[in-house]
C-alpha atoms as a PDB file:
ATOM      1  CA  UNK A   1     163.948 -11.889-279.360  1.00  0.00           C
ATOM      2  CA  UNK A   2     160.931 -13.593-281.343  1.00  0.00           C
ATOM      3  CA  UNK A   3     158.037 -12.070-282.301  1.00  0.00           C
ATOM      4  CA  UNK A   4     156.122 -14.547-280.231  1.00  0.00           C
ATOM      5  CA  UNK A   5     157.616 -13.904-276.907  1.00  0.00           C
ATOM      6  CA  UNK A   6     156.416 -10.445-277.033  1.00  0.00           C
ATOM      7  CA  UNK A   7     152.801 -11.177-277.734  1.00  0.00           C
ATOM      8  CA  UNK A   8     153.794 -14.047-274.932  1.00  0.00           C
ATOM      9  CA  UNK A   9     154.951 -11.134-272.718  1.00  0.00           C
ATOM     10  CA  UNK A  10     151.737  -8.930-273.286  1.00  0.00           C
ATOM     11  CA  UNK A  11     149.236 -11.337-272.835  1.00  0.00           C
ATOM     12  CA  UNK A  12     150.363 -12.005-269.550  1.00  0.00           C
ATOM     13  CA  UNK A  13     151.033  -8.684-268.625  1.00  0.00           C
ATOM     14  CA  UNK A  14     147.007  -8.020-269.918  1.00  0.00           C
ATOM     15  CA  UNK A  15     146.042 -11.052-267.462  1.00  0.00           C
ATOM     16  CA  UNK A  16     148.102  -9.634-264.562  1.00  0.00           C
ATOM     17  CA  UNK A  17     146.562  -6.294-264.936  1.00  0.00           C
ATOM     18  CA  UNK A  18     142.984  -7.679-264.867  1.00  0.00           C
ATOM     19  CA  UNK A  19     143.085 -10.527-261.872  1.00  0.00           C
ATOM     20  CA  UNK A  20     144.370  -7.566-260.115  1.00  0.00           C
ATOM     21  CA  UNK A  21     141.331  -5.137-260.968  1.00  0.00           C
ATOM     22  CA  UNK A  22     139.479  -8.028-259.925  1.00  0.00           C
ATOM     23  CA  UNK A  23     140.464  -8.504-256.812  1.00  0.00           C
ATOM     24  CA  UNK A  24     140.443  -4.611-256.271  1.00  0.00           C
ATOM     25  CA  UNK A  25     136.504  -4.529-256.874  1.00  0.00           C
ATOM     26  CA  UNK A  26     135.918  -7.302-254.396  1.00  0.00           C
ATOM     27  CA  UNK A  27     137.881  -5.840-252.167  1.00  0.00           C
ATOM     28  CA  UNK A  28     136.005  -3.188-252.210  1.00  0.00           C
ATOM     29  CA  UNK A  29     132.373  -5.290-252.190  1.00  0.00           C
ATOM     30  CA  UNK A  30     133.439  -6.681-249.124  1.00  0.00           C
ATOM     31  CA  UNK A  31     131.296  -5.858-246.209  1.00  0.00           C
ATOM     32  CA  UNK A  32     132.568  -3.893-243.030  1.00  0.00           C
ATOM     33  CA  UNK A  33     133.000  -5.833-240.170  1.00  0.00           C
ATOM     34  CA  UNK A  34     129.916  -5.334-237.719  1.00  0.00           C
ATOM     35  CA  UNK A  35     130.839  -4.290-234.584  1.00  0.00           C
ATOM     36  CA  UNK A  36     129.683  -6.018-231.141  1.00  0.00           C
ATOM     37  CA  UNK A  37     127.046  -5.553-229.525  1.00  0.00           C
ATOM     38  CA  UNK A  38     127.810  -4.699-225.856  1.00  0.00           C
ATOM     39  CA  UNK A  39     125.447  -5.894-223.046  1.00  0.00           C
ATOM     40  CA  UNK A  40     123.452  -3.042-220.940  1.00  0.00           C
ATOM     41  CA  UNK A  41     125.105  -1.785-218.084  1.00  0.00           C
ATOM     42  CA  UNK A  42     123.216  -2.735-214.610  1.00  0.00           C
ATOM     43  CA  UNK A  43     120.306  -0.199-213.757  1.00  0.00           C
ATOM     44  CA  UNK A  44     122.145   0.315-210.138  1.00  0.00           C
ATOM     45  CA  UNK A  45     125.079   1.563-211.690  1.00  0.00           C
ATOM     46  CA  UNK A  46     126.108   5.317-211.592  1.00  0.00           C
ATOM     47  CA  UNK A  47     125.657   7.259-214.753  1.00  0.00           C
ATOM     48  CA  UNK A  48     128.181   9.006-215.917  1.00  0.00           C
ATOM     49  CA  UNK A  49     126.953  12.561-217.007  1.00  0.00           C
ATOM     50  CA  UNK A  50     129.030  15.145-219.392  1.00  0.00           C
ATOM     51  CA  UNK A  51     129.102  18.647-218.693  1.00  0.00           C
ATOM     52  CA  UNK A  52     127.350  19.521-221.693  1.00  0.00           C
ATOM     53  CA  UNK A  53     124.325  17.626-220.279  1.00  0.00           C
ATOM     54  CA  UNK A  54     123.890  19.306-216.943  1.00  0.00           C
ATOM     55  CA  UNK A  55     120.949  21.182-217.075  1.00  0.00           C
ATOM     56  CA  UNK A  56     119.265  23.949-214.533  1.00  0.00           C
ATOM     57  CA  UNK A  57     116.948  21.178-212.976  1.00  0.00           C
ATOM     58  CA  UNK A  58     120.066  19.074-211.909  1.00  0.00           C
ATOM     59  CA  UNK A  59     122.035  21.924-211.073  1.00  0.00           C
ATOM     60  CA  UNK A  60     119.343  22.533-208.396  1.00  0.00           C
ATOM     61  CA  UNK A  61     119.647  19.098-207.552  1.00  0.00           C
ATOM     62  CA  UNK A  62     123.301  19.136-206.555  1.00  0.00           C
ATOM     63  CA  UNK A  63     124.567  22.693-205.868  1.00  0.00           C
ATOM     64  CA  UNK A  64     121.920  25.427-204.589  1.00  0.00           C
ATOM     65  CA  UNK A  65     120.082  23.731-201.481  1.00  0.00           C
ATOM     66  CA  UNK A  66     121.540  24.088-198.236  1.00  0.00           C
ATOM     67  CA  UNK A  67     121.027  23.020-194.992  1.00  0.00           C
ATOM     68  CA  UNK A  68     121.801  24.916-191.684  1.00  0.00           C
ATOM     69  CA  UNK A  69     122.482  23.434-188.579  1.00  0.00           C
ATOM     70  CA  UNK A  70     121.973  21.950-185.680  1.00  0.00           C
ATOM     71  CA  UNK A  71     120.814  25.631-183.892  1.00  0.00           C
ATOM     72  CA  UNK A  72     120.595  25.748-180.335  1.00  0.00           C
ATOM     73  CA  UNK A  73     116.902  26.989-179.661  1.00  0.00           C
ATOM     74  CA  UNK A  74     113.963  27.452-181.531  1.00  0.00           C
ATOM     75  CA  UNK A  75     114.264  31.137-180.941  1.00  0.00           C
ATOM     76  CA  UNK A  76     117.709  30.873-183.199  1.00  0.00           C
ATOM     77  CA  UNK A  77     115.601  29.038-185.808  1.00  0.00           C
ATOM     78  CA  UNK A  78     113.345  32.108-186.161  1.00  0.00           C
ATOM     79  CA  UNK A  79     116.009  34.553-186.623  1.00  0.00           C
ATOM     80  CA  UNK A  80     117.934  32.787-188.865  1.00  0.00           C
ATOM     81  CA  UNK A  81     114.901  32.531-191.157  1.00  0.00           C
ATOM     82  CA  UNK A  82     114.193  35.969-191.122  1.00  0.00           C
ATOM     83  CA  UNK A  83     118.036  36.568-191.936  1.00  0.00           C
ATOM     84  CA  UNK A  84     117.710  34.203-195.008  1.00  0.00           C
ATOM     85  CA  UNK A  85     113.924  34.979-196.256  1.00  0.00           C
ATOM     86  CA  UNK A  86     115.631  37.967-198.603  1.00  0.00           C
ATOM     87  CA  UNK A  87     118.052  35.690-200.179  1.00  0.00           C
ATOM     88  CA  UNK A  88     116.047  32.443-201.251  1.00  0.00           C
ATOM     89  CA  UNK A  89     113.275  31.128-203.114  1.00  0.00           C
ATOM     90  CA  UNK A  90     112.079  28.418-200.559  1.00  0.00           C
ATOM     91  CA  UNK A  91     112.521  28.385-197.071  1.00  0.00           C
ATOM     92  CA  UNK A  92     111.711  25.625-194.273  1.00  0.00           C
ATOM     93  CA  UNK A  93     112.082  24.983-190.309  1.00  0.00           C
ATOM     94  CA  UNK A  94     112.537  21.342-189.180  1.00  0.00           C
ATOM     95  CA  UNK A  95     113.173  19.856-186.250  1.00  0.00           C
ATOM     96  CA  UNK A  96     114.824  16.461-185.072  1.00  0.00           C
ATOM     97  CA  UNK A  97     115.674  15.047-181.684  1.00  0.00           C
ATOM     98  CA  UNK A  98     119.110  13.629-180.468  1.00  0.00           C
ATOM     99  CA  UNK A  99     120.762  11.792-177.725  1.00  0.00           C
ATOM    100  CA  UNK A 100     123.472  13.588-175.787  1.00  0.00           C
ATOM    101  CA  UNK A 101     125.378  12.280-173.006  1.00  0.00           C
ATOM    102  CA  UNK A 102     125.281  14.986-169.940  1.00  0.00           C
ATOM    103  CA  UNK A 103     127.508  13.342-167.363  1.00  0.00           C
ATOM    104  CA  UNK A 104     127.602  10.645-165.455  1.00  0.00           C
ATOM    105  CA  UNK A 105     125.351   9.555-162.916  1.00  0.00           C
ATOM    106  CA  UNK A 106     125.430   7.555-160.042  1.00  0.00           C
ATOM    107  CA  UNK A 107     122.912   5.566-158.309  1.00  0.00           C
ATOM    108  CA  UNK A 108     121.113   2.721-156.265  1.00  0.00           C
ATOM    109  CA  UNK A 109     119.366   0.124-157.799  1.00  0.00           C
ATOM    110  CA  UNK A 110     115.716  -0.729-156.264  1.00  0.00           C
ATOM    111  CA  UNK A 111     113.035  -2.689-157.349  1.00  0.00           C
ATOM    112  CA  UNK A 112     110.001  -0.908-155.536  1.00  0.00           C
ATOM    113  CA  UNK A 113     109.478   2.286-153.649  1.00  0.00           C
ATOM    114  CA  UNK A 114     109.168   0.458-150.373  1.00  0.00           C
ATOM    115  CA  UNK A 115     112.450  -0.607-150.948  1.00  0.00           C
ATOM    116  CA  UNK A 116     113.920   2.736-152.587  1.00  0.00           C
ATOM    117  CA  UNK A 117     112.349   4.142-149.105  1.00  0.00           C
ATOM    118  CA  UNK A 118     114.615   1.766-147.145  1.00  0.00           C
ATOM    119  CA  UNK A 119     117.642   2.441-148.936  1.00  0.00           C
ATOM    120  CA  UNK A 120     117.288   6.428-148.380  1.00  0.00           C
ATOM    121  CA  UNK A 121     116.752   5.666-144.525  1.00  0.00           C
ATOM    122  CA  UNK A 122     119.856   3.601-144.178  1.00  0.00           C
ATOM    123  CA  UNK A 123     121.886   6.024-146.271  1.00  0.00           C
ATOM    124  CA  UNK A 124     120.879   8.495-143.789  1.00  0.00           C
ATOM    125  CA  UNK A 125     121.959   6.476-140.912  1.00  0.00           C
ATOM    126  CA  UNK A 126     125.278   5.400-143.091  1.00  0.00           C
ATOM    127  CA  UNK A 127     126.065   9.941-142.971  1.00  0.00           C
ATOM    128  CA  UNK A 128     125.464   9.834-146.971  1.00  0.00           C
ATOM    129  CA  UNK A 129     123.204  13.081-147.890  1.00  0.00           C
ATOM    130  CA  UNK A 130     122.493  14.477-151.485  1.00  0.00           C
ATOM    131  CA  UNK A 131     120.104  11.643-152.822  1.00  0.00           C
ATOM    132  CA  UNK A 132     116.320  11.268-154.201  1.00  0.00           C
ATOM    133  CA  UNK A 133     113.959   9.149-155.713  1.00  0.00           C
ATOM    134  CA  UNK A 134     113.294   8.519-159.296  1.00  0.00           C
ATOM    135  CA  UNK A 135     109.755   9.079-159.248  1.00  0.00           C
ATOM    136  CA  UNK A 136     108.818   8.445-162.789  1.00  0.00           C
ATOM    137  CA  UNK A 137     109.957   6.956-166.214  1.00  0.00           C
ATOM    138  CA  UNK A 138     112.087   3.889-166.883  1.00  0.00           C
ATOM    139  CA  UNK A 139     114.333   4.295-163.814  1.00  0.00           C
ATOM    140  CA  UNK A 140     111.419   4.779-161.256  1.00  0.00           C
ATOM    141  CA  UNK A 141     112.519   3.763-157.557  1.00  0.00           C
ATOM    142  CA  UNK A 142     116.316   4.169-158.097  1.00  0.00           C
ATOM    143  CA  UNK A 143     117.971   6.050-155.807  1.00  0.00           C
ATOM    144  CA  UNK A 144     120.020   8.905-157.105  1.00  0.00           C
ATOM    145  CA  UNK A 145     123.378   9.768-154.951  1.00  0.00           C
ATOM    146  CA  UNK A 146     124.860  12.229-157.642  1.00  0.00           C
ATOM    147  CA  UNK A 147     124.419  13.736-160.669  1.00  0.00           C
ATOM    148  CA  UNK A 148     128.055  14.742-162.165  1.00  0.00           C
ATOM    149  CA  UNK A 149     129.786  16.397-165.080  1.00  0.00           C
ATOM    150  CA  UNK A 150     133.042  15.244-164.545  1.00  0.00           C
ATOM    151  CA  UNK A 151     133.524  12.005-164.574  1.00  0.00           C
ATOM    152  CA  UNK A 152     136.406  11.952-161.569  1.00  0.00           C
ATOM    153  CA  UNK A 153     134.147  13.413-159.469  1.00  0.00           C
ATOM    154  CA  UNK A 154     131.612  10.631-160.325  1.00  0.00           C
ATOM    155  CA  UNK A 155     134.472   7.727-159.473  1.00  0.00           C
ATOM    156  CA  UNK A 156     135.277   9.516-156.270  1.00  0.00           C
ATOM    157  CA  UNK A 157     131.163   9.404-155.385  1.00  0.00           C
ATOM    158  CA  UNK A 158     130.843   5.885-156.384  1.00  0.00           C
ATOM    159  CA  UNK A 159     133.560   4.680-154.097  1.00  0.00           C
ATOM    160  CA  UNK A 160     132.633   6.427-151.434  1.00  0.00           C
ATOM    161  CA  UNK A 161     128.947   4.837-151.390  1.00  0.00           C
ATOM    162  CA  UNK A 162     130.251   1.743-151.980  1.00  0.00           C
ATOM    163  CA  UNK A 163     132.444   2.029-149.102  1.00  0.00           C
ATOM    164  CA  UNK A 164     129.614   2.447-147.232  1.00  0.00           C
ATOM    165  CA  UNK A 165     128.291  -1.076-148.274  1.00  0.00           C
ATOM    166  CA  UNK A 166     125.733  -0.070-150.510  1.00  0.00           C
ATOM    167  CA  UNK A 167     125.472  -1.778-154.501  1.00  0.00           C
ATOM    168  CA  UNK A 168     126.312   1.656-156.090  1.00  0.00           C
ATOM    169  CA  UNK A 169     126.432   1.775-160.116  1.00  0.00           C
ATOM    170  CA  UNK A 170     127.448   4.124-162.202  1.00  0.00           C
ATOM    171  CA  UNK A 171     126.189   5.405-165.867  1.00  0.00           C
ATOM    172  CA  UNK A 172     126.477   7.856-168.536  1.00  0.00           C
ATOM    173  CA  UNK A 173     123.578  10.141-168.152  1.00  0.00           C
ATOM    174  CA  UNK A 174     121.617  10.431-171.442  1.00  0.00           C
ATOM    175  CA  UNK A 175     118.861  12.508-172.506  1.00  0.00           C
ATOM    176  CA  UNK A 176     116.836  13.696-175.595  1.00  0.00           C
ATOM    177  CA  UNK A 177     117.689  17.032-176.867  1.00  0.00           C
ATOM    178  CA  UNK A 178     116.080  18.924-179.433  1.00  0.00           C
ATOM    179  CA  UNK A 179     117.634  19.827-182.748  1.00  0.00           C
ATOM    180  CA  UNK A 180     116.734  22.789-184.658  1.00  0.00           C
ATOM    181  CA  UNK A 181     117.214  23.556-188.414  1.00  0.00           C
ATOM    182  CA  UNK A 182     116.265  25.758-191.552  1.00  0.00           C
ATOM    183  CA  UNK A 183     117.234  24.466-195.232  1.00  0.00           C
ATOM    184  CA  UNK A 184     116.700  27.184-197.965  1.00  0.00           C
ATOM    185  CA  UNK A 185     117.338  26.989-202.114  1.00  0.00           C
ATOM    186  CA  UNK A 186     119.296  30.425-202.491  1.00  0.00           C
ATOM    187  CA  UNK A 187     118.294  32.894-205.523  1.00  0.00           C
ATOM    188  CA  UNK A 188     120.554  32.697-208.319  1.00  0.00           C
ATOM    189  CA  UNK A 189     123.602  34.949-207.521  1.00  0.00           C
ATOM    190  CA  UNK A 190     122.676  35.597-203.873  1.00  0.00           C
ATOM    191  CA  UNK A 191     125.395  35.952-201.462  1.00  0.00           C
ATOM    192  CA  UNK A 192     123.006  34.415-198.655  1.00  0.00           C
ATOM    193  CA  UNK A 193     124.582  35.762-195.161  1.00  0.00           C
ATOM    194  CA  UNK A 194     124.617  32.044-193.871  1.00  0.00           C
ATOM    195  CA  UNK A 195     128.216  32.865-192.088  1.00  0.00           C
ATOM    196  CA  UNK A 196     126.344  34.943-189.375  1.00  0.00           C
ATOM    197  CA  UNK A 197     123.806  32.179-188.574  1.00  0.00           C
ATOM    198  CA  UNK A 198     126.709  29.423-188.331  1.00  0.00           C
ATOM    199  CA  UNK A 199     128.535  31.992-185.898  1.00  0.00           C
ATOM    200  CA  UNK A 200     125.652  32.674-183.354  1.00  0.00           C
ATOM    201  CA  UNK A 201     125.358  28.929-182.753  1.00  0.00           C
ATOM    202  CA  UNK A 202     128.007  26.462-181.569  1.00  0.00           C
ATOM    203  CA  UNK A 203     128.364  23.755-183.283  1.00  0.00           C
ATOM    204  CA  UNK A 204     126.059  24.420-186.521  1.00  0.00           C
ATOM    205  CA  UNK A 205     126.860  23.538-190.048  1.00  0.00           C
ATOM    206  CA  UNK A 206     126.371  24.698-193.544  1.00  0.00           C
ATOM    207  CA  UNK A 207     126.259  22.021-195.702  1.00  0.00           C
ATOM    208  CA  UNK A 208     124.555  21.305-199.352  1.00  0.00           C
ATOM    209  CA  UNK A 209     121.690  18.934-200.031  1.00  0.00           C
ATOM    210  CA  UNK A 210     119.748  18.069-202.797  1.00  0.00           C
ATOM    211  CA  UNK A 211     116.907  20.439-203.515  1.00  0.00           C
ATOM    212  CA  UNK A 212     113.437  20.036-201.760  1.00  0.00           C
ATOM    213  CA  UNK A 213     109.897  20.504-202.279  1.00  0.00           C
ATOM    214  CA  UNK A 214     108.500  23.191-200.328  1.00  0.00           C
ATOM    215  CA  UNK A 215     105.047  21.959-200.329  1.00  0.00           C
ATOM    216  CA  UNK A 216     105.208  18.575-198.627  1.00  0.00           C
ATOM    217  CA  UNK A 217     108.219  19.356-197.114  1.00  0.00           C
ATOM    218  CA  UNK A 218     110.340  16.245-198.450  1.00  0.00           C
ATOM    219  CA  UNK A 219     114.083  16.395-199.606  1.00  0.00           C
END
């Protein structure tokens, strides 16, 4: 080969070599992609939160408040603060009302006591006994005929007053019951006796809830 196709051969070889360092360095000029900006989640969303950001003030918040109850009287209230005074830090009574059905009930509908007065007369003369007068409240002047906890013993009543000819009705007997309660935050490492309070009343719960403050009384 000539002389000349060598220098040919290295000249191009020499441009080769430096449109490639070119593009190398601009390569590496070029700017990194930007990522996306994402849009804020909604306020009313939940928030996910890492274990490694759970701090004592929401621990309190979700794990060592409790609520007992419903108790029975407000005499089991009492004792089962004393029983759990020892093991908390705060301690508070409360008390709520509920509806509870306590049988059924059967009865004459009257729309004065004149005529509540006449009913009980002609019941008398019809041999039907056990019945009064509502006196007071939202059912005054209705005319009771029995008062019963089981309900087939209620039927039984109704048709036999009906039988009779009178405009018997029967209900479910409602009325408001108290509803007693103690919530308590439990000292660190307690083992709070709260088994023994759930046992001595029927029905009572033990049951977490976020923390409270003891001063107005508010969850």
């Amino acid at each position: 080969m000539s002389i000349a196709f060598w220098r040919w051969l290295v000249a191009l070889l020499i441009v080769a070599n430096v449109f490639g360092l070119v593009v190398h360095i601009r390569g590496d000029l070029r700017p990194e992609p930007t990522a996306p900006t994402l849009p804020p989640l909604p306020a009313e969303w939940p928030r996910l939160i890492l274990p490694s950001e759970v701090g004592s003030a929401l621990l309190r918040e979700i794990g060592e408040c409790f609520s007992i109850g419903p108790l029975n009287s407000l005499l089991a209230q009492q004792r089962a603060e004393d029983r759990l005074r020892a093991y908390t830090i705060r301690l508070r009574s409360r008390q709520t009302v509920a509806e509870r059905d306590r049988g059924w009930w059967v009865y004459l509908p009257s729309g004065s006591r004149g005529e509540a007065l006449d009913l009980t007369r002609t019941l008398t003369e019809a041999g039907l006994d056990d019945f009064f007068v509502v006196t007071h409240g939202e059912m005054q002047n209705v005319v009771s005929v029995g008062l019963f906890e089981n309900i087939d013993n209620a039927r039984a009543r109704l048709r036999q007053v009906r039988a009779a000819g009178f405009n018997a009705q029967l209900e479910i007997r409602r009325e408001d019951t108290p509803q007693f309660w103690v919530d308590y935050e439990a000292e660190p490492g307690a083992n709070v006796p709260w088994e023994f309070i759930i046992e001595a009343s029927a029905g009572a719960q033990h049951r977490p809830i976020p923390c409270f403050d003891q001063a107005s009384g508010a969850i």
